[in-house]
Protein backbone atom coordinates (compact mmCIF):
# COMPACT_ATOMS: atom_id res chain seq x y z
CA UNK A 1 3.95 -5.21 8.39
CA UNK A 2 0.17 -4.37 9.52
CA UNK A 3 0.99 -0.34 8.02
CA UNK A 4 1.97 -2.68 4.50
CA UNK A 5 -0.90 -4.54 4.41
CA UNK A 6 -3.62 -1.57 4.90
CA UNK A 7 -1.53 0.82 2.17
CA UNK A 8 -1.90 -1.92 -0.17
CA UNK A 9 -5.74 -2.55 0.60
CA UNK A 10 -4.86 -6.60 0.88
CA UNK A 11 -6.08 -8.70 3.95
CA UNK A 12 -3.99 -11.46 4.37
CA UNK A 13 -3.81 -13.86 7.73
CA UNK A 14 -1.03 -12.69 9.35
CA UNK A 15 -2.00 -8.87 9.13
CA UNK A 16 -5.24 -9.96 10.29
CA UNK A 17 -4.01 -11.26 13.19
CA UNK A 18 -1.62 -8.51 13.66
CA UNK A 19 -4.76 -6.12 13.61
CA UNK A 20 -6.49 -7.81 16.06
CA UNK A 21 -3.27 -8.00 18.83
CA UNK A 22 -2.92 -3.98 18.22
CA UNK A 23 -6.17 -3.68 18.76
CA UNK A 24 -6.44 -5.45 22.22
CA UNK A 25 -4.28 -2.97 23.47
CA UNK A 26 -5.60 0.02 21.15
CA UNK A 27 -6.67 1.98 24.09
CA UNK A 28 -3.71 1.95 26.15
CA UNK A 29 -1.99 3.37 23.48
CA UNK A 30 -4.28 5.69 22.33
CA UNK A 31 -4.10 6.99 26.04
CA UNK A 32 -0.46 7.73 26.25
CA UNK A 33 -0.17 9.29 22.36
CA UNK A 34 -3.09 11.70 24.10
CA UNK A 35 -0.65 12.48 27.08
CA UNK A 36 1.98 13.17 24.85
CA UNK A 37 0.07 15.30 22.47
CA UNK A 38 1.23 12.67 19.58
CA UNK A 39 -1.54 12.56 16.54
CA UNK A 40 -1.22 10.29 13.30
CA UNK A 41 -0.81 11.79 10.18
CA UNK A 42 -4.16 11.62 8.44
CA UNK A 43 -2.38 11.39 5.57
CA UNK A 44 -1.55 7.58 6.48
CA UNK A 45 -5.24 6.83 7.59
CA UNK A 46 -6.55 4.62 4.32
CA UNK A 47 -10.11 3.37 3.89
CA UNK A 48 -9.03 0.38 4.48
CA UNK A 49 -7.97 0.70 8.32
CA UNK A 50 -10.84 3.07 9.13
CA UNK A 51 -13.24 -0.20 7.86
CA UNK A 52 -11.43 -2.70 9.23
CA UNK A 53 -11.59 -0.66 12.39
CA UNK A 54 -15.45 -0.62 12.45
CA UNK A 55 -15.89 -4.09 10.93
CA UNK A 56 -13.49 -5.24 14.40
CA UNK A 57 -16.16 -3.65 16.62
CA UNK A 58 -18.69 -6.05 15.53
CA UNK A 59 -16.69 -9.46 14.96
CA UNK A 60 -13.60 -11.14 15.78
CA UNK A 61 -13.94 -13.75 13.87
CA UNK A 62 -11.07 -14.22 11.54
CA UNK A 63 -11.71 -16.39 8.91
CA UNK A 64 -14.62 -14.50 8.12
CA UNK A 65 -13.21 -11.13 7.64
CA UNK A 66 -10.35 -12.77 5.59
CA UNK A 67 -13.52 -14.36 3.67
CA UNK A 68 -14.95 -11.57 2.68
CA UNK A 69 -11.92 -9.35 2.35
CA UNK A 70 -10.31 -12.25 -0.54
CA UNK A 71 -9.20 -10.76 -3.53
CA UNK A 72 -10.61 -7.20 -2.52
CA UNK A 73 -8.48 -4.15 -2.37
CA UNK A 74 -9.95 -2.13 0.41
CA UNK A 75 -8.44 1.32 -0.64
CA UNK A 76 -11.09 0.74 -3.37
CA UNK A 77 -13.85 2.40 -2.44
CA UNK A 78 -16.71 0.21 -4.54
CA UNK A 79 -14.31 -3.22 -3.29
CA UNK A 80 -14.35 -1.78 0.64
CA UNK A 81 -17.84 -0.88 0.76
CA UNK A 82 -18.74 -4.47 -0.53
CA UNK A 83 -16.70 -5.80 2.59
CA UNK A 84 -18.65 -3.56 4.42
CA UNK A 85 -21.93 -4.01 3.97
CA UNK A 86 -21.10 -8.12 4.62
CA UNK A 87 -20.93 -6.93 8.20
CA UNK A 88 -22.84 -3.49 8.91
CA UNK A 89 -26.02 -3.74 7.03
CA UNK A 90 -27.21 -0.04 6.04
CA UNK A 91 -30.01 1.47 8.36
CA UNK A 92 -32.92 3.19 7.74
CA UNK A 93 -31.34 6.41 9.30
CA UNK A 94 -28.61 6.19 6.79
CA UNK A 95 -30.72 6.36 4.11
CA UNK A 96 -32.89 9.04 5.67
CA UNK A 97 -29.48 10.86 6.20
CA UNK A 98 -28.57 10.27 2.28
CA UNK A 99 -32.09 11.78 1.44
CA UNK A 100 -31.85 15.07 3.73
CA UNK A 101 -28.06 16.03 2.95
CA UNK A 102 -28.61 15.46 -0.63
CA UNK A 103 -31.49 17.43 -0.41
CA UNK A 104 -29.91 20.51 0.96
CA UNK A 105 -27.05 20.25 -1.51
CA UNK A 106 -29.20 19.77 -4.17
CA UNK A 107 -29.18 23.89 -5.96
CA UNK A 108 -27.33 24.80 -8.88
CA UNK A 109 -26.79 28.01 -6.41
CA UNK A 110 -24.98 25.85 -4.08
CA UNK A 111 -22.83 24.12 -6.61
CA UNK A 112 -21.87 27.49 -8.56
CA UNK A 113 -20.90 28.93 -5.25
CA UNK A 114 -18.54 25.86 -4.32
CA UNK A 115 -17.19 26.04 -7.58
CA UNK A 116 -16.79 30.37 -7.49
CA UNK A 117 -15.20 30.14 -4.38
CA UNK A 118 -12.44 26.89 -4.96
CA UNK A 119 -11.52 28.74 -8.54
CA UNK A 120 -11.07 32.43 -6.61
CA UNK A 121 -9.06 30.85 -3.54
CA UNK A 122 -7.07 28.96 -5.45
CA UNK A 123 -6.05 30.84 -8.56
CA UNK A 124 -6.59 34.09 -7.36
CA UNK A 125 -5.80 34.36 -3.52
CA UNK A 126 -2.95 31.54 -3.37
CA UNK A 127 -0.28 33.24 -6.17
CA UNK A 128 -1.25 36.61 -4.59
CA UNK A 129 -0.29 35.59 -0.88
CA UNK A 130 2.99 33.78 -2.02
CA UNK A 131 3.84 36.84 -3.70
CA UNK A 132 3.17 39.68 -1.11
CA UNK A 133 4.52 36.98 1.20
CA UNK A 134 7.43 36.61 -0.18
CA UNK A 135 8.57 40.54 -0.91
CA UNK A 136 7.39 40.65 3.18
CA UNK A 137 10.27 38.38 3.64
CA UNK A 138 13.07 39.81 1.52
CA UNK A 139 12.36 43.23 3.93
CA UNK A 140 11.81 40.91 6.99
CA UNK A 141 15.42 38.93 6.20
CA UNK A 142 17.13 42.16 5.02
CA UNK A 143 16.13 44.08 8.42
CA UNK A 144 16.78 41.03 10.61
CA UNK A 145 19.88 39.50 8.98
CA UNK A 146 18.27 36.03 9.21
CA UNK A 147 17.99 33.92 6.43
CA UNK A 148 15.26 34.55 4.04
CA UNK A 149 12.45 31.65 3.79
CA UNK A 150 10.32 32.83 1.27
CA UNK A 151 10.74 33.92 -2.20
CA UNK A 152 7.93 36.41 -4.62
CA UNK A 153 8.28 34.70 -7.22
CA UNK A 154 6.97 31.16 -5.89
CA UNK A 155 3.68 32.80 -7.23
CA UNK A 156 4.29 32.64 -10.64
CA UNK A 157 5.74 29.21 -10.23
CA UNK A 158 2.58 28.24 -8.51
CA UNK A 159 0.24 29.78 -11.28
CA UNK A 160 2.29 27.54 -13.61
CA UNK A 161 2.01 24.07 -11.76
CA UNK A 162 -1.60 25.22 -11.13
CA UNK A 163 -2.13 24.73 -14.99
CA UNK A 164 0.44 21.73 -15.94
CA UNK A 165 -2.08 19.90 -13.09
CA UNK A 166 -5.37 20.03 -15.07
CA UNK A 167 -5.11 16.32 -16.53
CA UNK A 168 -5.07 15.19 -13.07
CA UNK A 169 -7.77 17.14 -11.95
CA UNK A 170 -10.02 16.19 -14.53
CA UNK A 171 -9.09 12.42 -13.64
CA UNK A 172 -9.89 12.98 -10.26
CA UNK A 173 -13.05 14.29 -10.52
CA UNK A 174 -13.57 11.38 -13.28
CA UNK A 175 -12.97 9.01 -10.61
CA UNK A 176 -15.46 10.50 -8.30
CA UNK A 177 -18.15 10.65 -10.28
CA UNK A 178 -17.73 7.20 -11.37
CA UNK A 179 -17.34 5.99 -7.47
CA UNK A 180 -14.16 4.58 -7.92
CA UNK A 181 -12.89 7.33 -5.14
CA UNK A 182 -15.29 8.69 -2.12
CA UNK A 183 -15.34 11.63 0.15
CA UNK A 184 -11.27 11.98 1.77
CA UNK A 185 -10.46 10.93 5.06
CA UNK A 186 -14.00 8.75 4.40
CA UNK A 187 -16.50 9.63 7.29
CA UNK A 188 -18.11 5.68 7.70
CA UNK A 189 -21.39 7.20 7.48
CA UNK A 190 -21.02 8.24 4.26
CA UNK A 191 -20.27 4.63 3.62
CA UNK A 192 -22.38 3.80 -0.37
CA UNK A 193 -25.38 2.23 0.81
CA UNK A 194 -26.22 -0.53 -1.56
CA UNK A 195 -22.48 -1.19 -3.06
CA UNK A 196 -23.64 -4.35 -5.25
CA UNK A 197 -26.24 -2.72 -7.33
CA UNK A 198 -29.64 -3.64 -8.10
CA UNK A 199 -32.77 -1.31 -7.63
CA UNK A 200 -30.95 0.31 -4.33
CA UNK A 201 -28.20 0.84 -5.54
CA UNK A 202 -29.56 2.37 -8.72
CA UNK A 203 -31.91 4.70 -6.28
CA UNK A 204 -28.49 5.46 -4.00
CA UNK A 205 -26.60 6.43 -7.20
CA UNK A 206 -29.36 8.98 -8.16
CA UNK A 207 -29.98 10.56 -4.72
CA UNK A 208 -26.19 10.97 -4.26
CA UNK A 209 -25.64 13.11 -7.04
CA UNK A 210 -25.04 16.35 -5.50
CA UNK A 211 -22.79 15.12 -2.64
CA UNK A 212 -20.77 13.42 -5.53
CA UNK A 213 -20.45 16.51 -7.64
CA UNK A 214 -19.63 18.67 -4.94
CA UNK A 215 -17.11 16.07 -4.06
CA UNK A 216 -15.88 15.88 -7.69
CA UNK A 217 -15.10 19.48 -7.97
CA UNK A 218 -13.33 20.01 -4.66
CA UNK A 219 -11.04 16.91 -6.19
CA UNK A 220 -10.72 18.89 -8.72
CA UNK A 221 -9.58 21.79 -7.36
CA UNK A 222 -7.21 19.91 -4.49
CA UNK A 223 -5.47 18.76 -7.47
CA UNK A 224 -4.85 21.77 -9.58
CA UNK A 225 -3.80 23.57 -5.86
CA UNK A 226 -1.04 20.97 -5.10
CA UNK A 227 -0.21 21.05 -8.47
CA UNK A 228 0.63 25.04 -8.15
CA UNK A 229 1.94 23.68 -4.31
CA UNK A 230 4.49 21.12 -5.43
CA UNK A 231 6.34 23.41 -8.28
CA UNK A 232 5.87 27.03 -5.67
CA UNK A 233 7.59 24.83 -2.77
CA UNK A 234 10.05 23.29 -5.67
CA UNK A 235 11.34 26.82 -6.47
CA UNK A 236 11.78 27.48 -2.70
CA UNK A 237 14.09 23.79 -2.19
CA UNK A 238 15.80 24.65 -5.57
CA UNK A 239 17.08 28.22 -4.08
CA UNK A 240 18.74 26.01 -1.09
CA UNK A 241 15.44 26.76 1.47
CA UNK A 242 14.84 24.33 3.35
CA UNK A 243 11.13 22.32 2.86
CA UNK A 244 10.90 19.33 4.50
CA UNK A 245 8.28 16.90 3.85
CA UNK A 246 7.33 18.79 0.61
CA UNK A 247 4.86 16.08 -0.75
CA UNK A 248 2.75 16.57 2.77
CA UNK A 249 3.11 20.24 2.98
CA UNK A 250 1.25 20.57 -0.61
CA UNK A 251 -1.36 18.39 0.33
CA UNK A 252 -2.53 19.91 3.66
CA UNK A 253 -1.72 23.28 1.39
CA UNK A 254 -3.81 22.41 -1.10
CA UNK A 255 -6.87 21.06 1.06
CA UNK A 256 -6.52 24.77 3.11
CA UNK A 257 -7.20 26.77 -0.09
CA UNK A 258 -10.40 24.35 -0.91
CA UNK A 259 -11.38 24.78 3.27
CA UNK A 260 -10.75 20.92 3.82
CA UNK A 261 -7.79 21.30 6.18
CA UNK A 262 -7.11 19.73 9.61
CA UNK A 263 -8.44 20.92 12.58
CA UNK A 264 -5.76 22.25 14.70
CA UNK A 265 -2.50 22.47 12.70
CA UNK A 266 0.61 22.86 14.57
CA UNK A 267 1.92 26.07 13.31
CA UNK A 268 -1.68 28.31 14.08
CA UNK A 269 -1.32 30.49 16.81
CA UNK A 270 -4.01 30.72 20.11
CA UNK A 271 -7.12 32.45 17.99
CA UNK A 272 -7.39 29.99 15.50
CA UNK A 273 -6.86 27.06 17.40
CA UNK A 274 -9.71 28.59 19.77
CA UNK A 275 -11.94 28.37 17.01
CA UNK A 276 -11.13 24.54 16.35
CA UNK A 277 -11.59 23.57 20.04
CA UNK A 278 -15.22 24.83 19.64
CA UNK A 279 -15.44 22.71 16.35
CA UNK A 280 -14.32 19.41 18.28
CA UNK A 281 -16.69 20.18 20.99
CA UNK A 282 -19.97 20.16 18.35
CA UNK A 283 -17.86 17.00 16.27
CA UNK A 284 -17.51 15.14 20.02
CA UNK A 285 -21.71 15.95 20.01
CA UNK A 286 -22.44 14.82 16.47
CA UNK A 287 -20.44 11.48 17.06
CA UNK A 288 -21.94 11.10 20.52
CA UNK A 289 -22.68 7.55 21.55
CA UNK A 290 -26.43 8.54 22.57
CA UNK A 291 -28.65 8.74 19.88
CA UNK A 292 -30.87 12.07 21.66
CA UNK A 293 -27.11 14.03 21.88
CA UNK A 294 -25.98 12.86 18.18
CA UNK A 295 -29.52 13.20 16.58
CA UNK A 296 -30.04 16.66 17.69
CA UNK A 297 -26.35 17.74 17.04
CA UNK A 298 -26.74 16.04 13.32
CA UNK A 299 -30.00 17.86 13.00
CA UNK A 300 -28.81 21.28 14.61
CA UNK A 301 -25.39 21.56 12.42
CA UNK A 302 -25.50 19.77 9.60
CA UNK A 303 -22.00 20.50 8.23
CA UNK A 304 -19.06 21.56 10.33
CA UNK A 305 -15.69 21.81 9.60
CA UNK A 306 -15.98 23.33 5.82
CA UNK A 307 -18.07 26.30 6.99
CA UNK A 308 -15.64 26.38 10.04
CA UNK A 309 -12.79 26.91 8.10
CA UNK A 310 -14.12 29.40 5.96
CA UNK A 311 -15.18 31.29 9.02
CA UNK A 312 -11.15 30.73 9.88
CA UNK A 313 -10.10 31.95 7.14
CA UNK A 314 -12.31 35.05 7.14
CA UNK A 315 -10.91 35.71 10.24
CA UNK A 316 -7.35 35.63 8.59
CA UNK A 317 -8.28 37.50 5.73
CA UNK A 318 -9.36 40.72 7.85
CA UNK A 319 -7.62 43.19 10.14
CA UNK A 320 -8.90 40.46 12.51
CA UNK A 321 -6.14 38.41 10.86
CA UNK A 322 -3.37 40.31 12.96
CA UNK A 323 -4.16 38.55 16.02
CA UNK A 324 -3.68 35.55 14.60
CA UNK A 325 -0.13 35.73 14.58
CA UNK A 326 -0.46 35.50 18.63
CA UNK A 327 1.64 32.18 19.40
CA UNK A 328 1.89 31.61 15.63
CA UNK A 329 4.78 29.59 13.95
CA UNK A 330 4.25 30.73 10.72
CA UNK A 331 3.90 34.74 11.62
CA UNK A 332 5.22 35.99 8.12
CA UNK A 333 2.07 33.79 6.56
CA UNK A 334 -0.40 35.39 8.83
CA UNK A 335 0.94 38.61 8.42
CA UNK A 336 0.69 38.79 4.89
CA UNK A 337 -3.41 37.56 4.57
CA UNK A 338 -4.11 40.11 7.23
């Protein structure tokens, strides 16, 4: 009932109330899912139940959430950051944050590279690697006898759904631009400032123009990729491979080739997931309850996981990228971008 209520964005009552009894016992849980290695799909974690999360820290009060959540869908991003800013009023270090990342995003150089490197990953590099990967396969399955997983031509399938997804892409980064979506998987400190307008929010729309286009185009991009995923991993079902959970498996896809995955994905073997424990060591420092720890960490490394995962998938993309396969699931993938 409570997973209902946050898809759909509406507070009502009785999911309010049903928030606030998980919550109570929140860390108990959250302690056994650790012991048992258990993590939530990020797929399933909306705007709305990160903000409600945050909003709970500071009140319990009911009828006042429900008050300022009426008639708001919170997996709006404008309508949540309105129901917000009723409870956490921005600080001066946001806005000093907005200023300085903005700032250092701000070239033309830094937007052509973004855009150079989505377009080369993910027209170029994807079709290539599910071709090569699957002629690996046909010799793999021949010499083996086992049954054969992967198919060569899933990368002219994927060069075609790549294309047929351009409408949506375009809509996506539409959307962006226009602040009807934010960044994925919404970090609350990129929460808009001034969501009802006026001279701030006027002065926040300006200053976050480069964090919006670079946001834009990387929507793009994730769209035409899953695109080219969904049709590539259609081919594979239609030949009687199996592929479960084919609508999640394009996403997470997708966000790889445009260096937004996970951290720590189940099927990477010991190397890569090496490099991801050092990444939640610096994220654990960043979001560090003492201000002198998450200051300096802020100010130190300013952006994490996307230059992370491109150093992963340098790593891949190398004669480094044998060793990868170590404790891999998915050794015919790693094989074929070494």
């Amino acid at each position: 009932r409570l997973a209902k209520a946050l898809q759909e964005g509406q507070l009502t009552r009785e999911s309010l109330n049903d928030f606030m009894a998980i919550k109570t016992a929140g860390t108990d849980i959250g302690r056994k899912l650790e012991s048992f290695k258990q993590a939530a799909n990020p797929e399933d974690v909306t705007i709305a139940n990160q903000i409600l999360s945050e909003v709970a820290k500071v009140t319990d009060n009911v009828d006042d959430i429900l008050k300022a959540a009426q008639g708001r869908n919170l997996n709006d991003l404008r309508e949540a950051a309105k129901f917000y800013r009723e409870f956490i009023k921005p600080t001066i270090g946001e806005w000093v944050d907005l200023i300085r990342y903005n700032s250092m995003l701000s070239s033309p150089l830094t937007h052509a590279i973004n855009i150079f490197s989505n377009l080369v990953n993910s027209l170029v590099v994807a079709p290539t690697d599910y071709t090569l990967r699957g002629a690996i396969d046909i010799v793999g399955s021949r010499l083996t006898g086992r049954q054969q997983k992967y198919l060569a031509r899933e990368g002219i399938s994927y060069s075609v759904g790549y294309a047929k997804s351009l409408g949506k892409a375009f809509r996506d980064f539409t959307d962006v631009m226009k602040g009807k979506q934010g960044i994925e998987h919404l970090d609350i400190r990129y929460m808009p400032l001034a969501p009802k307008g006026g001279v701030a929010g006027k002065i926040e729309g300006i200053l976050s123009v480069p964090t919006r286009l670079l946001e834009g185009m990387d929507r793009f991009f994730i769209a035409l990729a899953e695109g080219g995923e969904r049709t590539a991993l259609g081919v594979r079902q239609a030949k009687g491979i199996k592929t479960p959970n084919l609508d999640v498996l394009a996403k997470e896809t997708a966000k790889y080739r445009i260096f937004r995955q996970e951290l720590s994905p189940a099927h990477q073997g010991m190397l890569l997931d090496a490099v991801d424990e050092l990444t939640k060591l610096v994220e654990m420092a960043r979001n560090n309850k003492n201000p002198a720890i998450s200051t300096i960490a802020k100010f130190t490394v300013p952006f994490l996981r996307t230059p992370m995962n491109i150093f992963k998938q340098g790593l891949e993309y190398s004669p480094v990228g044998f060793a990868t396969m170590f404790r891999a699931t998915n050794k015919t993938e790693q094989l074929t971008k070494a």
